[in-house]
N, C-alpha and C. Protein backbone atom coordinates (compact mmCIF):
# COMPACT_ATOMS: atom_id res chain seq x y z
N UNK A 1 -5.39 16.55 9.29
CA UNK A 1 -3.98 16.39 9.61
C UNK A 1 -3.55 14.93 9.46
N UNK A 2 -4.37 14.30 10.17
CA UNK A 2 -4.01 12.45 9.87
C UNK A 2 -3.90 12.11 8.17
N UNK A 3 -5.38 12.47 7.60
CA UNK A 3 -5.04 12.18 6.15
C UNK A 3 -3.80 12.77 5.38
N UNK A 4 -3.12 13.77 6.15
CA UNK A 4 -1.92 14.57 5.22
C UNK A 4 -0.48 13.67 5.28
N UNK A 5 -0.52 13.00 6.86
CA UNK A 5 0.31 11.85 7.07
C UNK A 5 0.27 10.46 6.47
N UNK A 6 -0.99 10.34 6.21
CA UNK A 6 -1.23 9.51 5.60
C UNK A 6 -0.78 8.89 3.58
N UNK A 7 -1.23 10.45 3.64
CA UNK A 7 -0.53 10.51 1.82
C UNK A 7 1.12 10.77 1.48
N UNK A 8 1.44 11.40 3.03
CA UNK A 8 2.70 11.49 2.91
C UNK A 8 3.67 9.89 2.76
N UNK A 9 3.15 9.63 4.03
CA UNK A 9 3.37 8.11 3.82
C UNK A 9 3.52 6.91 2.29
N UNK A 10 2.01 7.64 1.93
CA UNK A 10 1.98 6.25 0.76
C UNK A 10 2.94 6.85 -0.33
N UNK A 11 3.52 8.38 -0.41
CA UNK A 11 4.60 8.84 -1.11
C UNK A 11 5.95 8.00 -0.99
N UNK A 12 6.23 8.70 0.39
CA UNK A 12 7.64 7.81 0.92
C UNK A 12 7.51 6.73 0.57
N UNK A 13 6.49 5.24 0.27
CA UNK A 13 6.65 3.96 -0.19
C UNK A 13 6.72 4.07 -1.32
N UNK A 14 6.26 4.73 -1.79
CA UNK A 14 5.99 4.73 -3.27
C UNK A 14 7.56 5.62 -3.97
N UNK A 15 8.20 6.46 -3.77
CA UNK A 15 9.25 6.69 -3.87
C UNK A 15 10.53 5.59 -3.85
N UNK A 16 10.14 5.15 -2.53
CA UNK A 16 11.51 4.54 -2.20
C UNK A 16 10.91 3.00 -3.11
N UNK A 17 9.94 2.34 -3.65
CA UNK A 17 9.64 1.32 -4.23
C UNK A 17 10.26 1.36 -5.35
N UNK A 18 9.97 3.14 -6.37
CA UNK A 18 10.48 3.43 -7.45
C UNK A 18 12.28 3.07 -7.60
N UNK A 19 13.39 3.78 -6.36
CA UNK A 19 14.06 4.04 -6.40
C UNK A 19 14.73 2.64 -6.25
N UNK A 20 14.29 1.77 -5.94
CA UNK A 20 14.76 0.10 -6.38
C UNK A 20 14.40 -0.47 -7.61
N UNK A 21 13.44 0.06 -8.35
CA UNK A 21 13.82 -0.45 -10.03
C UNK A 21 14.13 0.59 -10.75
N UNK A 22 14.45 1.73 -10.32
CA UNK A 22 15.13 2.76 -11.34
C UNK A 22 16.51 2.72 -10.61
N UNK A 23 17.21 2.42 -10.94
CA UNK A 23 18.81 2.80 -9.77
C UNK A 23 19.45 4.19 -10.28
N UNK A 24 19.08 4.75 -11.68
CA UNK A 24 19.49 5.76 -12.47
C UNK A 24 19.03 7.22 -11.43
N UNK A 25 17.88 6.96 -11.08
CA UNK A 25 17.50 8.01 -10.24
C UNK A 25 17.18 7.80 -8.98
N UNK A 26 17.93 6.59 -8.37
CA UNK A 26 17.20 6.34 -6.90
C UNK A 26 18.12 7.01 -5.60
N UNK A 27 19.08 8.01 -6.16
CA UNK A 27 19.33 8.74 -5.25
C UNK A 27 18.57 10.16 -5.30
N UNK A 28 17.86 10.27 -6.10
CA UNK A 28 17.31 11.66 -5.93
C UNK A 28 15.80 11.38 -5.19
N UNK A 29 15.16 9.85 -5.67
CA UNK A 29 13.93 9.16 -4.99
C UNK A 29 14.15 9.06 -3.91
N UNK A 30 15.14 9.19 -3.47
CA UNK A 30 15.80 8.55 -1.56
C UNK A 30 15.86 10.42 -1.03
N UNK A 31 16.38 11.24 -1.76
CA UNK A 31 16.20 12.58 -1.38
C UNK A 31 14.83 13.36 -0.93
N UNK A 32 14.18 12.61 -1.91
CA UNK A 32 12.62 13.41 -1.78
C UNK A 32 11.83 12.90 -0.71
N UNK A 33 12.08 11.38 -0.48
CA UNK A 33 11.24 10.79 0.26
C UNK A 33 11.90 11.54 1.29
N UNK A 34 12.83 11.72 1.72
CA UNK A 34 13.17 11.92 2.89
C UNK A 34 13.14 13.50 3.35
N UNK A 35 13.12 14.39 2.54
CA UNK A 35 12.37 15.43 2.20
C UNK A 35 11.13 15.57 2.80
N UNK A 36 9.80 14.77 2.38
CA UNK A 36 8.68 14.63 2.38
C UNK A 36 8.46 14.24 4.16
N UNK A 37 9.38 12.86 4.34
CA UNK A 37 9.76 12.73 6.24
C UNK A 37 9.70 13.68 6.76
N UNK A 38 10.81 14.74 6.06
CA UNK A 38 10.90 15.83 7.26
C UNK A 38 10.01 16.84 7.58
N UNK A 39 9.46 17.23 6.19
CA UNK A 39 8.25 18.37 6.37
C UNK A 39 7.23 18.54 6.84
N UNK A 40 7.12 16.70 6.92
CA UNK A 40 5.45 16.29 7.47
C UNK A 40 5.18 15.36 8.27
N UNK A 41 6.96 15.58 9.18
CA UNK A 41 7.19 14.86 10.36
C UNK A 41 6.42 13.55 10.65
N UNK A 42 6.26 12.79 9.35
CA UNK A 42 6.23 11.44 8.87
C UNK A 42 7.60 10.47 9.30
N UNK A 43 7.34 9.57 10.08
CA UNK A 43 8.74 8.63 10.25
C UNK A 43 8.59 7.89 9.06
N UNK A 44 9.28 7.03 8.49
CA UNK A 44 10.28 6.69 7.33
C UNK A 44 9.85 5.51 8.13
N UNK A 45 9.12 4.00 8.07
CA UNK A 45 9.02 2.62 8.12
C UNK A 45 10.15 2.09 8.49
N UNK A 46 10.52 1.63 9.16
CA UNK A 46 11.92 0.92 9.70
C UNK A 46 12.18 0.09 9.19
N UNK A 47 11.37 -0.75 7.93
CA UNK A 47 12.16 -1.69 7.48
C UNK A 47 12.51 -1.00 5.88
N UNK A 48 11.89 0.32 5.69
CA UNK A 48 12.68 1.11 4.49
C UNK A 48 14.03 2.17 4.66
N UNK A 49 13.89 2.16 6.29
CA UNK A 49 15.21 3.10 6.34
C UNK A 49 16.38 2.64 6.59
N UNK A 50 16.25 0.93 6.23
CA UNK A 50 17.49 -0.24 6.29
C UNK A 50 18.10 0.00 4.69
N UNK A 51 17.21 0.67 3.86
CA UNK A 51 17.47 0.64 2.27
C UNK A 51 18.49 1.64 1.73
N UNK A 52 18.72 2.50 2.76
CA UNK A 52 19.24 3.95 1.78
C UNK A 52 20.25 4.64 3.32
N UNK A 53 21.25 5.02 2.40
CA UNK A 53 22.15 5.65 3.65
C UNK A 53 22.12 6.85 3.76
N UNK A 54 21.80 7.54 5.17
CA UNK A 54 21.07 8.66 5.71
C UNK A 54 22.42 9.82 5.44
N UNK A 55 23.45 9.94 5.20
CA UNK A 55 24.44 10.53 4.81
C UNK A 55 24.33 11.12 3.29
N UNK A 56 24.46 10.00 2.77
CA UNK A 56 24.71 10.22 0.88
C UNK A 56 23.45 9.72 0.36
N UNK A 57 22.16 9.37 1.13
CA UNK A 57 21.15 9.00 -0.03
C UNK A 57 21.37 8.13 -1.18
N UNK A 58 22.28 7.30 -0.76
CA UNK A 58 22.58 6.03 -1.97
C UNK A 58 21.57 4.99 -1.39
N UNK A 59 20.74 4.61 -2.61
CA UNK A 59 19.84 3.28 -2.00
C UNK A 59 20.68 1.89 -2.65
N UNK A 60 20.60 1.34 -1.02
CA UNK A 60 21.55 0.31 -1.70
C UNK A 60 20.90 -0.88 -2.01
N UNK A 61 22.15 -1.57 -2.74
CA UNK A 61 22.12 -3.13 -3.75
C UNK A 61 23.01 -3.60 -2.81
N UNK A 62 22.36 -4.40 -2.05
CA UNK A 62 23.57 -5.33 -0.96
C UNK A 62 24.19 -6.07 -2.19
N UNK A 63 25.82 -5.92 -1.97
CA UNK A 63 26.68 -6.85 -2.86
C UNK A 63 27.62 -5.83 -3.50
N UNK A 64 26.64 -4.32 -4.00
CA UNK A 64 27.17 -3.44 -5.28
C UNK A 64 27.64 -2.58 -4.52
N UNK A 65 27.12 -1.60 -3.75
CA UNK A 65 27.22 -0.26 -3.08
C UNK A 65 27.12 -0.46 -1.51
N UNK A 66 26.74 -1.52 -1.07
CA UNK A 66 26.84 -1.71 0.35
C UNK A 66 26.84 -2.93 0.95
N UNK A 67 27.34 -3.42 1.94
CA UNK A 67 28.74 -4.56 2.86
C UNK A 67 27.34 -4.54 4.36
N UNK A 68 27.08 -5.44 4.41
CA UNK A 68 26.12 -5.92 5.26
C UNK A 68 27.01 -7.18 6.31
N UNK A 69 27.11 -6.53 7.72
CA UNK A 69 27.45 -7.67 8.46
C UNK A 69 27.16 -7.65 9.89
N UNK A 70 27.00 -8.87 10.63
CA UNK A 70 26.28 -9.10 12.10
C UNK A 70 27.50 -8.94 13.03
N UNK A 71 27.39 -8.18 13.96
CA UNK A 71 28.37 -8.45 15.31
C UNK A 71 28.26 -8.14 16.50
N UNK A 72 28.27 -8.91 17.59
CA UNK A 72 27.85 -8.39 18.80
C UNK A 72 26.21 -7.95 18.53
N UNK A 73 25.34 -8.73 18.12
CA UNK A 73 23.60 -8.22 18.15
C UNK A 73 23.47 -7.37 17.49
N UNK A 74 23.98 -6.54 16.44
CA UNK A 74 23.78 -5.80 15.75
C UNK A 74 24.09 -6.21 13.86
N UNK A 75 23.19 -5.57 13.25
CA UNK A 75 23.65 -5.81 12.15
C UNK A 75 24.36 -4.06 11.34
N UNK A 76 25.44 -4.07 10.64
CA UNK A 76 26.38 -2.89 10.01
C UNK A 76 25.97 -3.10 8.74
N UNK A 77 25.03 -1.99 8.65
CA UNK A 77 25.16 -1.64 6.68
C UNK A 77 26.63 -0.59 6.46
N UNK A 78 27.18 -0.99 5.62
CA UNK A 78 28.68 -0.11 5.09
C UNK A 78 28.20 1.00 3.96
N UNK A 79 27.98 1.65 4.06
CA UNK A 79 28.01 2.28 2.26
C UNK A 79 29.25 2.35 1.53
N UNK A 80 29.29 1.32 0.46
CA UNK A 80 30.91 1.90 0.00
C UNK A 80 30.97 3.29 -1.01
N UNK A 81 30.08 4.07 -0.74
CA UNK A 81 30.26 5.10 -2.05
C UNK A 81 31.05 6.40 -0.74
N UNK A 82 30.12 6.59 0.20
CA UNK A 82 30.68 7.77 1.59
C UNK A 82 31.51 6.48 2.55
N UNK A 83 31.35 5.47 3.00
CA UNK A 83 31.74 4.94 4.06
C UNK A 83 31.06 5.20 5.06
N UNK A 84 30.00 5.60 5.68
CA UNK A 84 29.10 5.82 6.62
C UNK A 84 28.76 3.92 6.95
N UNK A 85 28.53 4.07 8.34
CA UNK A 85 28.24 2.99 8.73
C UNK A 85 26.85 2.87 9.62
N UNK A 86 26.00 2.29 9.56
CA UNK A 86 24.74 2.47 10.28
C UNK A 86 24.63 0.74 10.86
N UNK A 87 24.26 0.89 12.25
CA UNK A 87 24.10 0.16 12.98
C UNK A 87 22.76 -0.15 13.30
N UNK A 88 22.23 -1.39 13.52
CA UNK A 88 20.85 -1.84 14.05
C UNK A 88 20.57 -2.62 14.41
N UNK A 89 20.22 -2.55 15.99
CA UNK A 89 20.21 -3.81 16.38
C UNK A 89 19.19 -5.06 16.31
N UNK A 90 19.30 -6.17 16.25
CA UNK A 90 18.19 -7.26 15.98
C UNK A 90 17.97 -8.23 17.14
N UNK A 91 17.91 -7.25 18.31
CA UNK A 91 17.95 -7.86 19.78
C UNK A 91 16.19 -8.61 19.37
N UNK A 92 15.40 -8.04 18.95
CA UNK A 92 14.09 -8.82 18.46
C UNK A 92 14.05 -10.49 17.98
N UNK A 93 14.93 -10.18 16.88
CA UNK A 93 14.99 -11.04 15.88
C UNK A 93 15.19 -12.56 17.15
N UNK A 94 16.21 -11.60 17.84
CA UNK A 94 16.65 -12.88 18.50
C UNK A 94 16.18 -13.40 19.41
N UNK A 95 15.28 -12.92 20.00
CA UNK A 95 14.48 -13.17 21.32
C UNK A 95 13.29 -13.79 20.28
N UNK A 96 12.84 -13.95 19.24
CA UNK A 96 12.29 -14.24 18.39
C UNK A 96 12.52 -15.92 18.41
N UNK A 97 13.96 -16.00 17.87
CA UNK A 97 14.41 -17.31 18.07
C UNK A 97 14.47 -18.34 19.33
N UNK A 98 15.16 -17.61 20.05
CA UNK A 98 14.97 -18.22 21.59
C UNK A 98 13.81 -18.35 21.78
N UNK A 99 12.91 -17.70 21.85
CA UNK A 99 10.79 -18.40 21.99
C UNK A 99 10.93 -19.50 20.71
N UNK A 100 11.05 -19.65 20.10
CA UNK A 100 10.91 -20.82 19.06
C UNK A 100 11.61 -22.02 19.56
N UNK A 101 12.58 -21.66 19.65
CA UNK A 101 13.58 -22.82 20.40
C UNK A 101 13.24 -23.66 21.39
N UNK A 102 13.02 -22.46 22.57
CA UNK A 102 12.59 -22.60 24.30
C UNK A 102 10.90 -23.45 23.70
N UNK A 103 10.44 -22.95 22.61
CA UNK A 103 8.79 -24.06 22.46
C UNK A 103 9.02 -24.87 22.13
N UNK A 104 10.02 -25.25 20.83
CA UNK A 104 10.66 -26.66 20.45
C UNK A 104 10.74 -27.44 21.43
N UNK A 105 11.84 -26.96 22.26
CA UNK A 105 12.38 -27.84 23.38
C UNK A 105 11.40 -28.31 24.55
N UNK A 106 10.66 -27.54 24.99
CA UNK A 106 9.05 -28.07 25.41
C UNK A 106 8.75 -29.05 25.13
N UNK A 107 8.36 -29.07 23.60
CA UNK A 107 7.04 -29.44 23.17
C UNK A 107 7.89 -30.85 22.95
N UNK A 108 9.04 -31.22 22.70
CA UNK A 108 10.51 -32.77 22.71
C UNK A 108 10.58 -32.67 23.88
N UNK A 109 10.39 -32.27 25.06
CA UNK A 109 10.61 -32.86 26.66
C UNK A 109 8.92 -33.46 26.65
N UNK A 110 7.81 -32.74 26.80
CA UNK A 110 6.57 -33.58 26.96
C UNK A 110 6.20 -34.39 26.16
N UNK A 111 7.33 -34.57 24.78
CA UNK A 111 6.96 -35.79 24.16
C UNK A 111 7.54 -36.82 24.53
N UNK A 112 9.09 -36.85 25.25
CA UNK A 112 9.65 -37.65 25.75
C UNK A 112 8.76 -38.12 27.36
N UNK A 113 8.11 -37.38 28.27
CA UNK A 113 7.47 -37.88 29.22
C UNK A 113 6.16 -38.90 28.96
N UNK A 114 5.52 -38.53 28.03
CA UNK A 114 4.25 -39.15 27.65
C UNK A 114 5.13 -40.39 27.03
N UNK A 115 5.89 -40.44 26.25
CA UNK A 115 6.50 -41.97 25.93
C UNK A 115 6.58 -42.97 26.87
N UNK A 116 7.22 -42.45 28.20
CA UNK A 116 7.41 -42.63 29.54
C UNK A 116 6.70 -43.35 29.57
């Protein structure tokens, strides 16, 4: 059972990899993979299901087919082909930053004491 998830998996990458240098057929590559998700109750990688809109199966070209923007902690993919809007938040990303920061700022206060 694990190995069946497993191949399912390296499909879904391997699909959705295709369906970014073929654009001719990467809505039918975005169909199957997601196809393949459902049958074999495989989740879809979270940083591939930022690629393709769960409505119309358009894999997008940020710039061409879909409008990418941050607000309130979240980032909005647009599809302009349906208009579907998918939301996600990057509460991570940012607590990500703040630890970087909050160590920066550390590590410039105990350099300023030892100067001392």
């Amino acid at each position: 059972m694990i190995d069946q998830k497993k191949i399912a998996l390296r499909h879904i990458k391997e699909l959705l990899e295709e369906a970014e240098k073929n654009t001719e057929f990467a809505k039918r590559y975005v169909h199957l993979a997601r196809n393949i998700s459902k049958r074999t109750k495989t989740p879809i990688p979270s940083g591939l299901k930022r690629r393709f809109c769960k409505k119309c199966s358009t894999f997008f070209i940020i710039g061409e087919n879909c409008r990418v923007r941050t607000t309130n902690g979240k980032v909005s993919y647009t599809c302009l082909e349906c208009k579907n809007v998918q939301r996600f938040p990057y509460i991570k990303e940012q607590k990500q930053k703040r630890a970087s920061l909050a160590r920066a700022y550390s590590a410039k206060s105990e350099h300023k004491q030892i100067k001392q």
